[in-house]
PDB file of N, CA and C in Angstrom:
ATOM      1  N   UNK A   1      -9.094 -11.384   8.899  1.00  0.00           N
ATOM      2  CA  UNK A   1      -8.185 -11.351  10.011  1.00  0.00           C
ATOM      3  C   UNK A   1      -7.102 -10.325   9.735  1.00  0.00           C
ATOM      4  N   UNK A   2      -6.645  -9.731  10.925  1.00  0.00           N
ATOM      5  CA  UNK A   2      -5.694  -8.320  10.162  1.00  0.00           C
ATOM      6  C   UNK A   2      -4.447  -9.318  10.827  1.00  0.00           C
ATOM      7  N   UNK A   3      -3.387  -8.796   9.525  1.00  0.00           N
ATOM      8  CA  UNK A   3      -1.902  -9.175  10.086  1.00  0.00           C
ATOM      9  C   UNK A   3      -1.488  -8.117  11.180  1.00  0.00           C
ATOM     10  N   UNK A   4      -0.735  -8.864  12.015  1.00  0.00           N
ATOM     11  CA  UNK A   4      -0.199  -7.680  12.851  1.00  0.00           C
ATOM     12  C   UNK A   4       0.953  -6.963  13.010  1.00  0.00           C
ATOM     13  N   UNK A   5       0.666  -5.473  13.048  1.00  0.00           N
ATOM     14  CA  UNK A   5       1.415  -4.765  12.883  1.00  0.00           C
ATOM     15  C   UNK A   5       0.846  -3.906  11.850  1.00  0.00           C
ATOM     16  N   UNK A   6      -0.019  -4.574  11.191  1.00  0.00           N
ATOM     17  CA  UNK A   6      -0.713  -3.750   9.591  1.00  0.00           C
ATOM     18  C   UNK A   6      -2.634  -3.870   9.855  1.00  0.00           C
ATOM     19  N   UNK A   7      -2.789  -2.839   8.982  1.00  0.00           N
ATOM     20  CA  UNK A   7      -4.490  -2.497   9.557  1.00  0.00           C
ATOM     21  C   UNK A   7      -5.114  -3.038   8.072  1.00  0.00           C
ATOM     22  N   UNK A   8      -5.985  -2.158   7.164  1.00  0.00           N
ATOM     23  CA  UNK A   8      -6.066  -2.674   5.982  1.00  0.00           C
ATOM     24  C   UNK A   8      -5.620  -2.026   4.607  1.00  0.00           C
ATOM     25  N   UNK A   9      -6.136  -2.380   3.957  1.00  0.00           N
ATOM     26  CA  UNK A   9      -5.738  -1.545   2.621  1.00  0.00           C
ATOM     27  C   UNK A   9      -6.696  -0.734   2.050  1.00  0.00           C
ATOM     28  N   UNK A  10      -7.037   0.742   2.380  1.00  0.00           N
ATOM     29  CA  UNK A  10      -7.817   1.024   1.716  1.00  0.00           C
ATOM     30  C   UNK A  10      -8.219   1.793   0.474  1.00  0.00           C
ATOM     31  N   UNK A  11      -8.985   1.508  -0.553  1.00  0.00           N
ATOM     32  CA  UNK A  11      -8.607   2.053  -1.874  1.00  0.00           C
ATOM     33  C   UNK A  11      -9.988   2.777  -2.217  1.00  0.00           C
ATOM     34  N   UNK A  12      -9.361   4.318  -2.655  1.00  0.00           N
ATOM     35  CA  UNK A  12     -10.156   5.329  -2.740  1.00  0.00           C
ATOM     36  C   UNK A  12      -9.951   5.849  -4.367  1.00  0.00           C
ATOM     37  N   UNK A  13     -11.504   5.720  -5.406  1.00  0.00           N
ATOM     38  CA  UNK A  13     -11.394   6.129  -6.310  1.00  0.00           C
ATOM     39  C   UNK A  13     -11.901   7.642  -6.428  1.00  0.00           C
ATOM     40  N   UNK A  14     -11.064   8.779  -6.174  1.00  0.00           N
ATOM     41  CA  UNK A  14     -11.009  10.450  -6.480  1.00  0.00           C
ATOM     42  C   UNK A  14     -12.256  10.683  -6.904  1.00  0.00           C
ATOM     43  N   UNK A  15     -12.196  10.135  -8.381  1.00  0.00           N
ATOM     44  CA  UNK A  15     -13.342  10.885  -9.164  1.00  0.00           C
ATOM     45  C   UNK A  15     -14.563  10.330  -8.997  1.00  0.00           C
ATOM     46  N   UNK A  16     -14.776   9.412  -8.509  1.00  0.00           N
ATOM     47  CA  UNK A  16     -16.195   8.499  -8.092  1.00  0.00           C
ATOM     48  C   UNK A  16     -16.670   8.910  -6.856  1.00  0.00           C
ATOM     49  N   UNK A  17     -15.589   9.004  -5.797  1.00  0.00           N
ATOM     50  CA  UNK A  17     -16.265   8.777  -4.594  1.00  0.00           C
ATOM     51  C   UNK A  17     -16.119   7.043  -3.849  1.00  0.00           C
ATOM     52  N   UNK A  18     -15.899   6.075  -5.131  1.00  0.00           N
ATOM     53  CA  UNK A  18     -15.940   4.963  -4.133  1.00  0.00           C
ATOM     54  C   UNK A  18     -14.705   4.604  -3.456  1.00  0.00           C
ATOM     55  N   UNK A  19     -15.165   4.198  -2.330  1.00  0.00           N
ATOM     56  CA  UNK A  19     -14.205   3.155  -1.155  1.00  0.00           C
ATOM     57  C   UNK A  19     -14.443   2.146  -0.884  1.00  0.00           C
ATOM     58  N   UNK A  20     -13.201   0.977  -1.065  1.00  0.00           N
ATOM     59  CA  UNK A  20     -13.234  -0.478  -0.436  1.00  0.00           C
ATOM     60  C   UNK A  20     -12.147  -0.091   0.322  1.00  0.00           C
ATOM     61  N   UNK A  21     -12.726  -1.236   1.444  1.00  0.00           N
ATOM     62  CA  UNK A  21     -11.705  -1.739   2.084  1.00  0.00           C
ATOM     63  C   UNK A  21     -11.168  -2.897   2.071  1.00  0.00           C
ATOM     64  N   UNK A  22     -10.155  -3.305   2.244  1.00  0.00           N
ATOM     65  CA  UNK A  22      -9.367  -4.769   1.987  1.00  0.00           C
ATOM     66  C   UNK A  22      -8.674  -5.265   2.960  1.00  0.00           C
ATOM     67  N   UNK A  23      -8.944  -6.379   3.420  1.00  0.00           N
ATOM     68  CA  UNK A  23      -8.290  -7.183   4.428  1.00  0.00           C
ATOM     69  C   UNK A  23      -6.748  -7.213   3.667  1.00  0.00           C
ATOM     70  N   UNK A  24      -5.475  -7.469   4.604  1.00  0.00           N
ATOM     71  CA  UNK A  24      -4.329  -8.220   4.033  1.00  0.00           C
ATOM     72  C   UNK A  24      -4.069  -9.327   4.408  1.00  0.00           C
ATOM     73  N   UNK A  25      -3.931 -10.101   3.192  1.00  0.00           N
ATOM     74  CA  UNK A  25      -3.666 -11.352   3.471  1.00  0.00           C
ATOM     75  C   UNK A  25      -2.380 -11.553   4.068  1.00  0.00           C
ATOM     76  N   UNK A  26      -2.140 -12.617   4.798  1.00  0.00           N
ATOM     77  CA  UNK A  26      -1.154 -12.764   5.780  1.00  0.00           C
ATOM     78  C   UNK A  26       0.048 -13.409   4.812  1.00  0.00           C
ATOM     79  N   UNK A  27      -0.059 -14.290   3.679  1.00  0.00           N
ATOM     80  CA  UNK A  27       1.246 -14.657   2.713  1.00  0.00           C
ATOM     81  C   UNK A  27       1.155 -12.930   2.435  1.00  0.00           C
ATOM     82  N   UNK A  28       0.347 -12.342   1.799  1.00  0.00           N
ATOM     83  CA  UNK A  28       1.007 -11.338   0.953  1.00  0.00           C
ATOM     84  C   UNK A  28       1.439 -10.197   1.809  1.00  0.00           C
ATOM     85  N   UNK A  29       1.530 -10.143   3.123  1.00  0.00           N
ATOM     86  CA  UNK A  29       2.381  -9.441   3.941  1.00  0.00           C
ATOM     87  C   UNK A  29       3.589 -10.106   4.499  1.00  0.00           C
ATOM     88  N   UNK A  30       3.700 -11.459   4.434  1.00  0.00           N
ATOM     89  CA  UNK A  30       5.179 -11.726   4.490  1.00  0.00           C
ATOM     90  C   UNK A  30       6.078 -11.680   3.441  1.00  0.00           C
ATOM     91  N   UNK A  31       5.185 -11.976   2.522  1.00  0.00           N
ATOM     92  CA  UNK A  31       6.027 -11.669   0.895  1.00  0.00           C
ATOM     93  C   UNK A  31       6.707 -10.714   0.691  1.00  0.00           C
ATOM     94  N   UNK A  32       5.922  -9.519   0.728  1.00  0.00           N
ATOM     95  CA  UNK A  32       6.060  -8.233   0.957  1.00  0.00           C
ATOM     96  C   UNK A  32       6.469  -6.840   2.111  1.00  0.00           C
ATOM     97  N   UNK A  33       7.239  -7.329   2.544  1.00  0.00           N
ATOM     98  CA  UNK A  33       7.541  -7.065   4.028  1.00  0.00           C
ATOM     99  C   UNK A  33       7.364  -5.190   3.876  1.00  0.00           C
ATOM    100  N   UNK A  34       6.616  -4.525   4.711  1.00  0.00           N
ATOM    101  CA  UNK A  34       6.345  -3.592   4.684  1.00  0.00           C
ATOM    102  C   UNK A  34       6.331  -2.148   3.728  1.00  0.00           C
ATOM    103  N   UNK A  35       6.429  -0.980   4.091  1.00  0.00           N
ATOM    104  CA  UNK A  35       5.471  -0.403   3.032  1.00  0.00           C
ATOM    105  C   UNK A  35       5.959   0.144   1.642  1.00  0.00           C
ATOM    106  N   UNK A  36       7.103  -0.220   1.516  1.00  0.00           N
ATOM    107  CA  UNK A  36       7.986   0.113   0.588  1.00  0.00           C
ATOM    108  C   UNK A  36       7.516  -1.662  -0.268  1.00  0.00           C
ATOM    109  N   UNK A  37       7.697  -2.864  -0.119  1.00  0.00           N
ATOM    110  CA  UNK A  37       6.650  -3.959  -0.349  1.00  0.00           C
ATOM    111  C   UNK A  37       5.746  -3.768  -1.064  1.00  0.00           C
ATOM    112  N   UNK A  38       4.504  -3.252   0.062  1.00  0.00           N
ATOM    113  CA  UNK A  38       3.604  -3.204  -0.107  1.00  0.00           C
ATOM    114  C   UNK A  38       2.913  -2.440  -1.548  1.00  0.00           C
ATOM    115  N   UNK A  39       3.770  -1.227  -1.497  1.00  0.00           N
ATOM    116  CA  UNK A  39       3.689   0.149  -2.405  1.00  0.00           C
ATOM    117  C   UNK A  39       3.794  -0.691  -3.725  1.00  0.00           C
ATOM    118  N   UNK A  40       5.208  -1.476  -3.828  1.00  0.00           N
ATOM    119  CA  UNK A  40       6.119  -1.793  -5.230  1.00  0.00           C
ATOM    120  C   UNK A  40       5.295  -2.889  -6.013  1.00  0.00           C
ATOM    121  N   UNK A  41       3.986  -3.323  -4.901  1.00  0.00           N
ATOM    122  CA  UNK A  41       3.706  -4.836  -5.397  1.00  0.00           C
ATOM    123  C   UNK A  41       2.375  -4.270  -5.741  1.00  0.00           C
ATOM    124  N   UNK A  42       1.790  -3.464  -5.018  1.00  0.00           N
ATOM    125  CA  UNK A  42       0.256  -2.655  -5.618  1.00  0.00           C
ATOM    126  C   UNK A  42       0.391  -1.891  -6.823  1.00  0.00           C
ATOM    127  N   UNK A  43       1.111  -1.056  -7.172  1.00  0.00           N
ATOM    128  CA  UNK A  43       1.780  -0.304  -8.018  1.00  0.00           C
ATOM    129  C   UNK A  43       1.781  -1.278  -9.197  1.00  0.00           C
ATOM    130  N   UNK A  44       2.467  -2.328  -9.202  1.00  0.00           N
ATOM    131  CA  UNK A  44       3.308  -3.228 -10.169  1.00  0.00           C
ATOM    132  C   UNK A  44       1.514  -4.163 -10.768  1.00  0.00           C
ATOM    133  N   UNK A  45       0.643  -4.627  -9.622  1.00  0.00           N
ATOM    134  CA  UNK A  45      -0.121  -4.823 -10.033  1.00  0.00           C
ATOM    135  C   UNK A  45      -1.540  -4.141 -10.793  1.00  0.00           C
ATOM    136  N   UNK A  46      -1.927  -3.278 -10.116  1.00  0.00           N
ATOM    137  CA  UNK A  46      -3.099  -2.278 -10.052  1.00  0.00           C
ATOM    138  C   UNK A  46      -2.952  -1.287 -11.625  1.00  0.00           C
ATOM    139  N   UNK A  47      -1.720  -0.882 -12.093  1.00  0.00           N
ATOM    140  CA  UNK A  47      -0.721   0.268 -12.838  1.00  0.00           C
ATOM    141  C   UNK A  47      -0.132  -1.308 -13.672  1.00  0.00           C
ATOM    142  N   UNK A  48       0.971  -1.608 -13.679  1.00  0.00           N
ATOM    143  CA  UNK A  48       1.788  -2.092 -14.844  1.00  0.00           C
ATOM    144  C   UNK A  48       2.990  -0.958 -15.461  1.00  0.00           C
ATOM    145  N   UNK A  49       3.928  -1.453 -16.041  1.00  0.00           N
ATOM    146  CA  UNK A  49       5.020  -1.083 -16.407  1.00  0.00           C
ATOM    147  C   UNK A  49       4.340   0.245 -17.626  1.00  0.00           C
ATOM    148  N   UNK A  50       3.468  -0.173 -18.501  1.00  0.00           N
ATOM    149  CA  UNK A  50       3.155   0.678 -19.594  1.00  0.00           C
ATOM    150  C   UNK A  50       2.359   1.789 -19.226  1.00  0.00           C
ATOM    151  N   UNK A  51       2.172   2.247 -18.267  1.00  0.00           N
ATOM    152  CA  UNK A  51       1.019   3.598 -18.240  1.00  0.00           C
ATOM    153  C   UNK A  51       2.422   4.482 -17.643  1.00  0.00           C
ATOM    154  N   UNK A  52       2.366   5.819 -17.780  1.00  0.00           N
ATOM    155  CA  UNK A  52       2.473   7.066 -18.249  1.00  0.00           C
ATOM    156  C   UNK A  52       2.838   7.524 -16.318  1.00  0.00           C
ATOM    157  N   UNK A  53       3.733   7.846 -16.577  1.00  0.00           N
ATOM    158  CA  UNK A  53       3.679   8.157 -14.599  1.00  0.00           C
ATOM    159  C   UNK A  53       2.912   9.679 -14.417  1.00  0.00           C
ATOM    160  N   UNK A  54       2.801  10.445 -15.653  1.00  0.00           N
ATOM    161  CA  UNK A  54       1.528  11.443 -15.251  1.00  0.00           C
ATOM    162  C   UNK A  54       0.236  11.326 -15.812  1.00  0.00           C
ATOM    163  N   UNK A  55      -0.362   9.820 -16.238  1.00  0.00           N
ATOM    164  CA  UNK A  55      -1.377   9.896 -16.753  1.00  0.00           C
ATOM    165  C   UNK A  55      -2.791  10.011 -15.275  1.00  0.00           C
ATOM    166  N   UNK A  56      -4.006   9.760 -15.955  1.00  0.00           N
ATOM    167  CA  UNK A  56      -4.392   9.861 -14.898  1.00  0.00           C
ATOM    168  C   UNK A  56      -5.065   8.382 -14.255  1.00  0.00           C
ATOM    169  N   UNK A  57      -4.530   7.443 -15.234  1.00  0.00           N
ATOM    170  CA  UNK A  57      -4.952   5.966 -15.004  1.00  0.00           C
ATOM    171  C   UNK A  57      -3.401   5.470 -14.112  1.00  0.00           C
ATOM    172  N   UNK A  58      -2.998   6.251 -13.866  1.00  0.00           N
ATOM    173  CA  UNK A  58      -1.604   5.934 -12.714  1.00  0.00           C
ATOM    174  C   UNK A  58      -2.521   6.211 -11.128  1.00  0.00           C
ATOM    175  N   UNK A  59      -1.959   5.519 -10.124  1.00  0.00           N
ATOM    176  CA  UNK A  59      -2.345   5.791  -8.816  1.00  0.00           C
ATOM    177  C   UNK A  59      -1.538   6.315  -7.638  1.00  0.00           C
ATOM    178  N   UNK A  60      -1.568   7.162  -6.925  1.00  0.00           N
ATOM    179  CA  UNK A  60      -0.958   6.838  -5.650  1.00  0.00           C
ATOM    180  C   UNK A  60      -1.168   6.072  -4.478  1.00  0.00           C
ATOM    181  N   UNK A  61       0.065   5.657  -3.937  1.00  0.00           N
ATOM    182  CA  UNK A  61      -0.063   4.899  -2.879  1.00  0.00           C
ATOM    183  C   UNK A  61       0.852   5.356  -1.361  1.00  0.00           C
ATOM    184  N   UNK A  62      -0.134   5.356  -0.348  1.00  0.00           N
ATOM    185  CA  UNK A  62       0.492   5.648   0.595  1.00  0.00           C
ATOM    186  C   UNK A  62       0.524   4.338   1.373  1.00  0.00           C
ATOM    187  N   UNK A  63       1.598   3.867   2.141  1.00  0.00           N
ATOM    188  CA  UNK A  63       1.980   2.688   2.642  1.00  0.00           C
ATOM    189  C   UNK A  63       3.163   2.713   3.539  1.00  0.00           C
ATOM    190  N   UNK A  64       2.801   2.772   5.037  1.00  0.00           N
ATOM    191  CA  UNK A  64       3.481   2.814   5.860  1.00  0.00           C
ATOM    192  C   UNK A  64       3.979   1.633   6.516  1.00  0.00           C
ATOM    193  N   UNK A  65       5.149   1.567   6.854  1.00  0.00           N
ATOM    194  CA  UNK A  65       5.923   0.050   7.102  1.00  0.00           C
ATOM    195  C   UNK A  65       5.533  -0.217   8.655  1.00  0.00           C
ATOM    196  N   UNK A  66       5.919  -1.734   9.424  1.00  0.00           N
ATOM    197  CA  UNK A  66       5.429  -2.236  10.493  1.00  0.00           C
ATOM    198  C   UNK A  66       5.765  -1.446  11.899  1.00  0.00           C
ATOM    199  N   UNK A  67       7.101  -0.562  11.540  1.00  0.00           N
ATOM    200  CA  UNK A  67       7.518  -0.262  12.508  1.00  0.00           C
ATOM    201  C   UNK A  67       7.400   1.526  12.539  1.00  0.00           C
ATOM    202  N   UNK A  68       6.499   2.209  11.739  1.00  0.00           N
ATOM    203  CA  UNK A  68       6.004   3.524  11.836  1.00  0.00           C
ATOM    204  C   UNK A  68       5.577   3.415  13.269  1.00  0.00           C
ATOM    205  N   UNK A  69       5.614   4.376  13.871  1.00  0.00           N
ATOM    206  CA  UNK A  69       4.795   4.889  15.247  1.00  0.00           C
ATOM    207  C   UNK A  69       5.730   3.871  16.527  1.00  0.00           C
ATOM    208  N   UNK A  70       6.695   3.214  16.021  1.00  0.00           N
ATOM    209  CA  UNK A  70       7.577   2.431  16.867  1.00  0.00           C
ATOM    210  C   UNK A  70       8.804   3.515  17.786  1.00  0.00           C
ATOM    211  N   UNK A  71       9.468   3.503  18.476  1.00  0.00           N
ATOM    212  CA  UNK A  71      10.741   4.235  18.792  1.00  0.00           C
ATOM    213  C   UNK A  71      12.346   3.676  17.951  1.00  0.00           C
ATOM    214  N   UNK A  72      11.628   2.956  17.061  1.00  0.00           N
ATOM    215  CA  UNK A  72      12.935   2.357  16.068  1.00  0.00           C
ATOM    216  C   UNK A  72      13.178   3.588  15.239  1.00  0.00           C
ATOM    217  N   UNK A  73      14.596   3.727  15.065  1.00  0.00           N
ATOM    218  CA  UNK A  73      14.798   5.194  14.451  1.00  0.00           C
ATOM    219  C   UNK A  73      14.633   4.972  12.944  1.00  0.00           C
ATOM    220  N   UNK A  74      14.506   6.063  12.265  1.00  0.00           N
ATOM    221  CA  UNK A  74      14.200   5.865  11.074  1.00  0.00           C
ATOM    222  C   UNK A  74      12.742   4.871  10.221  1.00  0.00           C
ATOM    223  N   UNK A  75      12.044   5.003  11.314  1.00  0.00           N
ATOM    224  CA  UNK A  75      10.944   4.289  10.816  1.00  0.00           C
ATOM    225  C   UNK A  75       9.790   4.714  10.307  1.00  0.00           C
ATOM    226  N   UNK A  76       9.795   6.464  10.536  1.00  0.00           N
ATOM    227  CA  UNK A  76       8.202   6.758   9.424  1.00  0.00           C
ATOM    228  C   UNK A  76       9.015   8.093   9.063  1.00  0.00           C
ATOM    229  N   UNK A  77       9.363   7.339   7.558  1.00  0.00           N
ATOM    230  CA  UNK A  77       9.444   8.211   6.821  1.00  0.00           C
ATOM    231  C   UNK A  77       8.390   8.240   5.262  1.00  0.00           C
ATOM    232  N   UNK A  78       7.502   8.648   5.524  1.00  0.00           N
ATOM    233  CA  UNK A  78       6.395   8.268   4.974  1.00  0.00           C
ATOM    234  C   UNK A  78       5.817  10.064   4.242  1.00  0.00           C
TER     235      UNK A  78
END
């Protein structure tokens, strides 16, 4: 079921080629209230405090908050 306002999560490994896609669970989008959330809590899990912010076992994450594409000002700064 997609939360609304948010689509899914999808995670792309570079050097493989593979893609999942991931439903969001609806606690872990209220927990996490949009994409600054979202970013700090994937990051924190996926990565951990000890890897190297230029290694290549670090990830990026792009994560846009509920109100991107809204007329609320300041909302995609992404």
């Amino acid at each position: 079921m997609s939360v609304s306002g948010y689509g899914k999560i999808l995670d792309i490994d570079l050097s493989s080629g593979h893609i999942v896609k991931k439903e969001i669970d609806t606690q872990f989008a209220r927990k996490f209230i949009g994409g600054m959330g979202f970013g700090c809590k994937i990051l924190y899990d996926e990565v951990g405090p000890e890897v190297d912010p230029l290694s290549p076992a670090n990830i990026l994450v792009f994560a846009n908050g509920p109100l991107t594409g809204t007329p609320a000002p300041f909302s995609g700064r992404t």
